[in-house]
C-alpha atoms as a PDB file:
ATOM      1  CA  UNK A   1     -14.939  -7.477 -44.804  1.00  0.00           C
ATOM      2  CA  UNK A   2     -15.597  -4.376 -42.573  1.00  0.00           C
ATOM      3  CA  UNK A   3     -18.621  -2.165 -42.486  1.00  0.00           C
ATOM      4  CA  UNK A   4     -18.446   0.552 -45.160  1.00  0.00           C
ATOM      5  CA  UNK A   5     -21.762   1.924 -44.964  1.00  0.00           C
ATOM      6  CA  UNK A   6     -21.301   4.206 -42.049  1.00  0.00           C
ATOM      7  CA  UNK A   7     -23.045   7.577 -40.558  1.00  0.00           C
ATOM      8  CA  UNK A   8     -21.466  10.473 -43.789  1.00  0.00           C
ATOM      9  CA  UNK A   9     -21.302   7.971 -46.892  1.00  0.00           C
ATOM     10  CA  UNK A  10     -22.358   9.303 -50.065  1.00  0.00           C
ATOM     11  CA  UNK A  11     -24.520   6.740 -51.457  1.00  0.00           C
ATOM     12  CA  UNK A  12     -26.899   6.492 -54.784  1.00  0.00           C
ATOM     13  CA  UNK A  13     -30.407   5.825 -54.834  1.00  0.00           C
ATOM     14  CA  UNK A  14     -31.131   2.950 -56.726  1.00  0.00           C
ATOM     15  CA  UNK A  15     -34.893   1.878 -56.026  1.00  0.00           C
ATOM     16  CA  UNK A  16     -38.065   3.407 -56.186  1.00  0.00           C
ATOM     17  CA  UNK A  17     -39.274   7.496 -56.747  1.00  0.00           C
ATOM     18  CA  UNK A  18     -35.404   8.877 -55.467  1.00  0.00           C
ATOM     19  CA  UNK A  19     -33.642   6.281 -57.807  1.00  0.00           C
ATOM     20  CA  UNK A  20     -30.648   7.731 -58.786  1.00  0.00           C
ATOM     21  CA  UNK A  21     -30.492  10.386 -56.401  1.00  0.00           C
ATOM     22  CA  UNK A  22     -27.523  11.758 -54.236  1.00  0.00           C
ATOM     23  CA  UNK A  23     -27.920  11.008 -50.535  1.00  0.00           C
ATOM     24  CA  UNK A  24     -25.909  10.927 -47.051  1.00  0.00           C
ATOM     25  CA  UNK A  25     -26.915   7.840 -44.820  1.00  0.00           C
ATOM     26  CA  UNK A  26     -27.545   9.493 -41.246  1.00  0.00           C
ATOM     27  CA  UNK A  27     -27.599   6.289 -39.189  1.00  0.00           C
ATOM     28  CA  UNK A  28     -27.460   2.867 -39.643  1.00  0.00           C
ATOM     29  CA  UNK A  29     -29.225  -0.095 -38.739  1.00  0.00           C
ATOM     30  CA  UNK A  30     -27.396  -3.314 -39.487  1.00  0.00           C
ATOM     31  CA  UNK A  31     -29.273  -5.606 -37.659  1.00  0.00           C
ATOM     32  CA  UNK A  32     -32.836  -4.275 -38.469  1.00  0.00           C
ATOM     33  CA  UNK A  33     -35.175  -3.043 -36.132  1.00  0.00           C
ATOM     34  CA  UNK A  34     -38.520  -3.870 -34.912  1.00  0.00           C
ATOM     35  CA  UNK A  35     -40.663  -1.898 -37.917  1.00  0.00           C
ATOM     36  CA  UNK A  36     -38.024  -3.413 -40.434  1.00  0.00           C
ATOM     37  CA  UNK A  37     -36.330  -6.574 -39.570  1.00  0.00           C
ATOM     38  CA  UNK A  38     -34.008  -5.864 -42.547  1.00  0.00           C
ATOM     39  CA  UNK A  39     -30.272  -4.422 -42.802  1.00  0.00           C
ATOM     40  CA  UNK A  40     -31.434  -0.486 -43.551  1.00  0.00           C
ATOM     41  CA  UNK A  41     -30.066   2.944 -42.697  1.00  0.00           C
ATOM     42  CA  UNK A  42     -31.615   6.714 -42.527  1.00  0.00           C
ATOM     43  CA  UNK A  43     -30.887   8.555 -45.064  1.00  0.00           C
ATOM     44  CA  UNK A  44     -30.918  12.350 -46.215  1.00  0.00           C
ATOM     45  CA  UNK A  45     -31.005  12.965 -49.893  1.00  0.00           C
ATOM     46  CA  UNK A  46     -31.267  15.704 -52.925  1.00  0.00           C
ATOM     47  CA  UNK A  47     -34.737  15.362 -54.742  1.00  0.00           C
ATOM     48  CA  UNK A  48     -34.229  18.422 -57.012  1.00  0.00           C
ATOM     49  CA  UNK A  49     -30.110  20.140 -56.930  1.00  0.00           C
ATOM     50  CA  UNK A  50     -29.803  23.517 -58.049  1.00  0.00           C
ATOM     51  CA  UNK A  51     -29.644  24.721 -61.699  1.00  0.00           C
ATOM     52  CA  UNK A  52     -26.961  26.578 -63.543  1.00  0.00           C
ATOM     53  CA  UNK A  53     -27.339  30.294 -63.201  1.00  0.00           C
ATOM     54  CA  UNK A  54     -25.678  32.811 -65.594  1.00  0.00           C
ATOM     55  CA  UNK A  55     -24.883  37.008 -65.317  1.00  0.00           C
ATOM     56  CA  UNK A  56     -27.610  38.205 -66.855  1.00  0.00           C
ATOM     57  CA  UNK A  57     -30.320  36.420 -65.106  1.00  0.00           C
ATOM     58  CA  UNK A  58     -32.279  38.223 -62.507  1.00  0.00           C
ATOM     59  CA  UNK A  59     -31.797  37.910 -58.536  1.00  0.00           C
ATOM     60  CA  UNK A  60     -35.516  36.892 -58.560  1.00  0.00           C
ATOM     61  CA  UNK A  61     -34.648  33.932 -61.265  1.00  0.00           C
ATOM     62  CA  UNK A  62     -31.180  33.050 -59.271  1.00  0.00           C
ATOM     63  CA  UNK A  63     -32.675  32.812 -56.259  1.00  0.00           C
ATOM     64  CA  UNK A  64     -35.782  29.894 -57.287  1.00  0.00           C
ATOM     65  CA  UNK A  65     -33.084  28.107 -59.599  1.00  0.00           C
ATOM     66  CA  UNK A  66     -30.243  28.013 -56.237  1.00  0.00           C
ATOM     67  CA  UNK A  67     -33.235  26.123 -54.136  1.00  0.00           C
ATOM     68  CA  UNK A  68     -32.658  22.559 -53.067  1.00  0.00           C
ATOM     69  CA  UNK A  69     -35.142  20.125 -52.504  1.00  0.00           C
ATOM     70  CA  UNK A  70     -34.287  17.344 -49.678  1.00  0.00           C
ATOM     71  CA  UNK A  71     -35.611  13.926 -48.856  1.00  0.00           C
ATOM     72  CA  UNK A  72     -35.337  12.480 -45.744  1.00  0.00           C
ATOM     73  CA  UNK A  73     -36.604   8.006 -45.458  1.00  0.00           C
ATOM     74  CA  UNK A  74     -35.377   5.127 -44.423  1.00  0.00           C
ATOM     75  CA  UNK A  75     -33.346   2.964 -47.065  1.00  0.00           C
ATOM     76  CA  UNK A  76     -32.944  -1.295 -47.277  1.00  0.00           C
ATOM     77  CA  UNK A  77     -28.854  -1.336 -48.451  1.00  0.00           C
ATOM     78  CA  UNK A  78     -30.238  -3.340 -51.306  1.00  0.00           C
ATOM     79  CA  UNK A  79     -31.389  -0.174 -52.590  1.00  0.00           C
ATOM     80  CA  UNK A  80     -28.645   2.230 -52.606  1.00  0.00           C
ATOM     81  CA  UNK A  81     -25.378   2.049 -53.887  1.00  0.00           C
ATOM     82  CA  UNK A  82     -22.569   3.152 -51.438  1.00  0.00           C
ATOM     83  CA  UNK A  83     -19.437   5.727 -53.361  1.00  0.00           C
ATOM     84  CA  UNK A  84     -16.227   5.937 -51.982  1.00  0.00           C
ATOM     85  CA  UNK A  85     -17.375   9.683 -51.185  1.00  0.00           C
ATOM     86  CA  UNK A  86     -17.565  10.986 -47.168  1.00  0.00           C
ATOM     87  CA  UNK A  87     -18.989  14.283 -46.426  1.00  0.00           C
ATOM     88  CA  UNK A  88     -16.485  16.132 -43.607  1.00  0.00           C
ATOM     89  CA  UNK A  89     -16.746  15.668 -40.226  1.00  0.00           C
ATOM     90  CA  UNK A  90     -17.816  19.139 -39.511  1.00  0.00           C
ATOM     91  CA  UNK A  91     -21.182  18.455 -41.522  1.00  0.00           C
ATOM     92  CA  UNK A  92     -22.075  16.467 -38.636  1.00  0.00           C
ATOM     93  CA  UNK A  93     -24.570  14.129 -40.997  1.00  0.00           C
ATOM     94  CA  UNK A  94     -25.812  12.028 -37.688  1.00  0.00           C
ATOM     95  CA  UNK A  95     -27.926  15.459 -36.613  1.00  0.00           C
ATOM     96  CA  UNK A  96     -29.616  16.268 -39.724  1.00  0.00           C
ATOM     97  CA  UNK A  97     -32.431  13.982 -38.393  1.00  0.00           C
ATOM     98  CA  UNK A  98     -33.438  11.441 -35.676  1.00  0.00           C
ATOM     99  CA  UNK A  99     -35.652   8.426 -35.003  1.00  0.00           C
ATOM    100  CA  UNK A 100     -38.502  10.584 -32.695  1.00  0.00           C
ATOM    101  CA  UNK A 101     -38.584  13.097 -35.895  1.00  0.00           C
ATOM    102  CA  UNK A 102     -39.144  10.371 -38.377  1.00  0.00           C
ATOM    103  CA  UNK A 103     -41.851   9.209 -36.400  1.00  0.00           C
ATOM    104  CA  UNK A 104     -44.345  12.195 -36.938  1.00  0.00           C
ATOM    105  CA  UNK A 105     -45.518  13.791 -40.177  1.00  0.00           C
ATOM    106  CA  UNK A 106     -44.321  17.492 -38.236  1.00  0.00           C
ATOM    107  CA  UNK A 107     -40.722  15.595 -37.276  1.00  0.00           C
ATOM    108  CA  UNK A 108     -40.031  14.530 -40.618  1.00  0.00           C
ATOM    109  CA  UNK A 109     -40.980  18.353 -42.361  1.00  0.00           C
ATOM    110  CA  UNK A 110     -38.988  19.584 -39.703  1.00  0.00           C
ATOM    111  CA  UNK A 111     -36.016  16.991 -40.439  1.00  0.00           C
ATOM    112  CA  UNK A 112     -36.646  18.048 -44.123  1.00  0.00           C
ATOM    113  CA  UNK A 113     -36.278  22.027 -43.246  1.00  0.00           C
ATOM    114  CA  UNK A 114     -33.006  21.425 -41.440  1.00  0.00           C
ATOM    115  CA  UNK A 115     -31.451  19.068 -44.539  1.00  0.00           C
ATOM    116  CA  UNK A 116     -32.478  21.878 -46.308  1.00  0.00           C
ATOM    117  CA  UNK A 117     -31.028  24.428 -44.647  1.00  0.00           C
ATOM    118  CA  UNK A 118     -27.822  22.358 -44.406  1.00  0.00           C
ATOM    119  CA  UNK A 119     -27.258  20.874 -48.190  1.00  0.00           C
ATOM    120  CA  UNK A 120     -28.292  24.826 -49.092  1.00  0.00           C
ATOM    121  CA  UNK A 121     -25.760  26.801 -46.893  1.00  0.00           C
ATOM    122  CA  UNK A 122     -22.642  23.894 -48.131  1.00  0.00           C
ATOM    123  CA  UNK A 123     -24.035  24.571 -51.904  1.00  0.00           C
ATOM    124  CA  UNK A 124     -23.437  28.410 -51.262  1.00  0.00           C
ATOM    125  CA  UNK A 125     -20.369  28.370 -49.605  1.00  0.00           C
ATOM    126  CA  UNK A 126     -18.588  24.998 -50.791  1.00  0.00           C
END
């Protein structure tokens, strides 16, 4: 069997504080690495998606309940669950974040901002 789990798959969080949260794996790392001789991928995920907004509600109260809160870790596959979903091409999910950002506590709010920025922009204008 061929390998699914591939830079733009939609997969579902299965383990730990994101568990059964939306998230698009970045990169993958079949073979492991160094840190984590394991079968894992990077992935960059929806903590908190936006809430339903109606007419009469103020731009003040639209504007906090559109906000989207990302995540941005590294994920064993035994603790997501792939879909059959792909984001487009255009999304470009491999530059939402790389390996020197993940590194540093400034890379990874930085990665964070840009996922941000990104899932917020596609949620505006679908």
């Amino acid at each position: 069997m061929g390998k699914f789990i591939k830079a733009g798959r939609v997969v579902v969080m299965l383990q730990g504080r994101y568990a059964g949260k939306k998230a698009i794996v970045v990169k993958t790392y079949d073979d492991g690495s160094k840190a984590r001789p394991f079968g894992h991928c990077m992935v960059a995920g929806i903590d908190r998606a936006p809430l339903k907004v109606t007419r009469k509600m103020s731009k003040k109260k639209i504007t906090k309940r559109t906000k989207v809160k990302p995540f941005v870790k590294y994920v064993n596959y035994n603790h997501m669950m792939p879909t059959r979903y792909q984001v487009p091409a255009e999304m470009s999910p491999g530059s939402i974040c790389t390996d020197q950002q993940m590194e540093t506590l400034d890379g990874r709010k930085e990665a964070r901002k840009f996922a941000k920025s990104l899932f917020q922009e596609k949620f505006q204008n679908p």
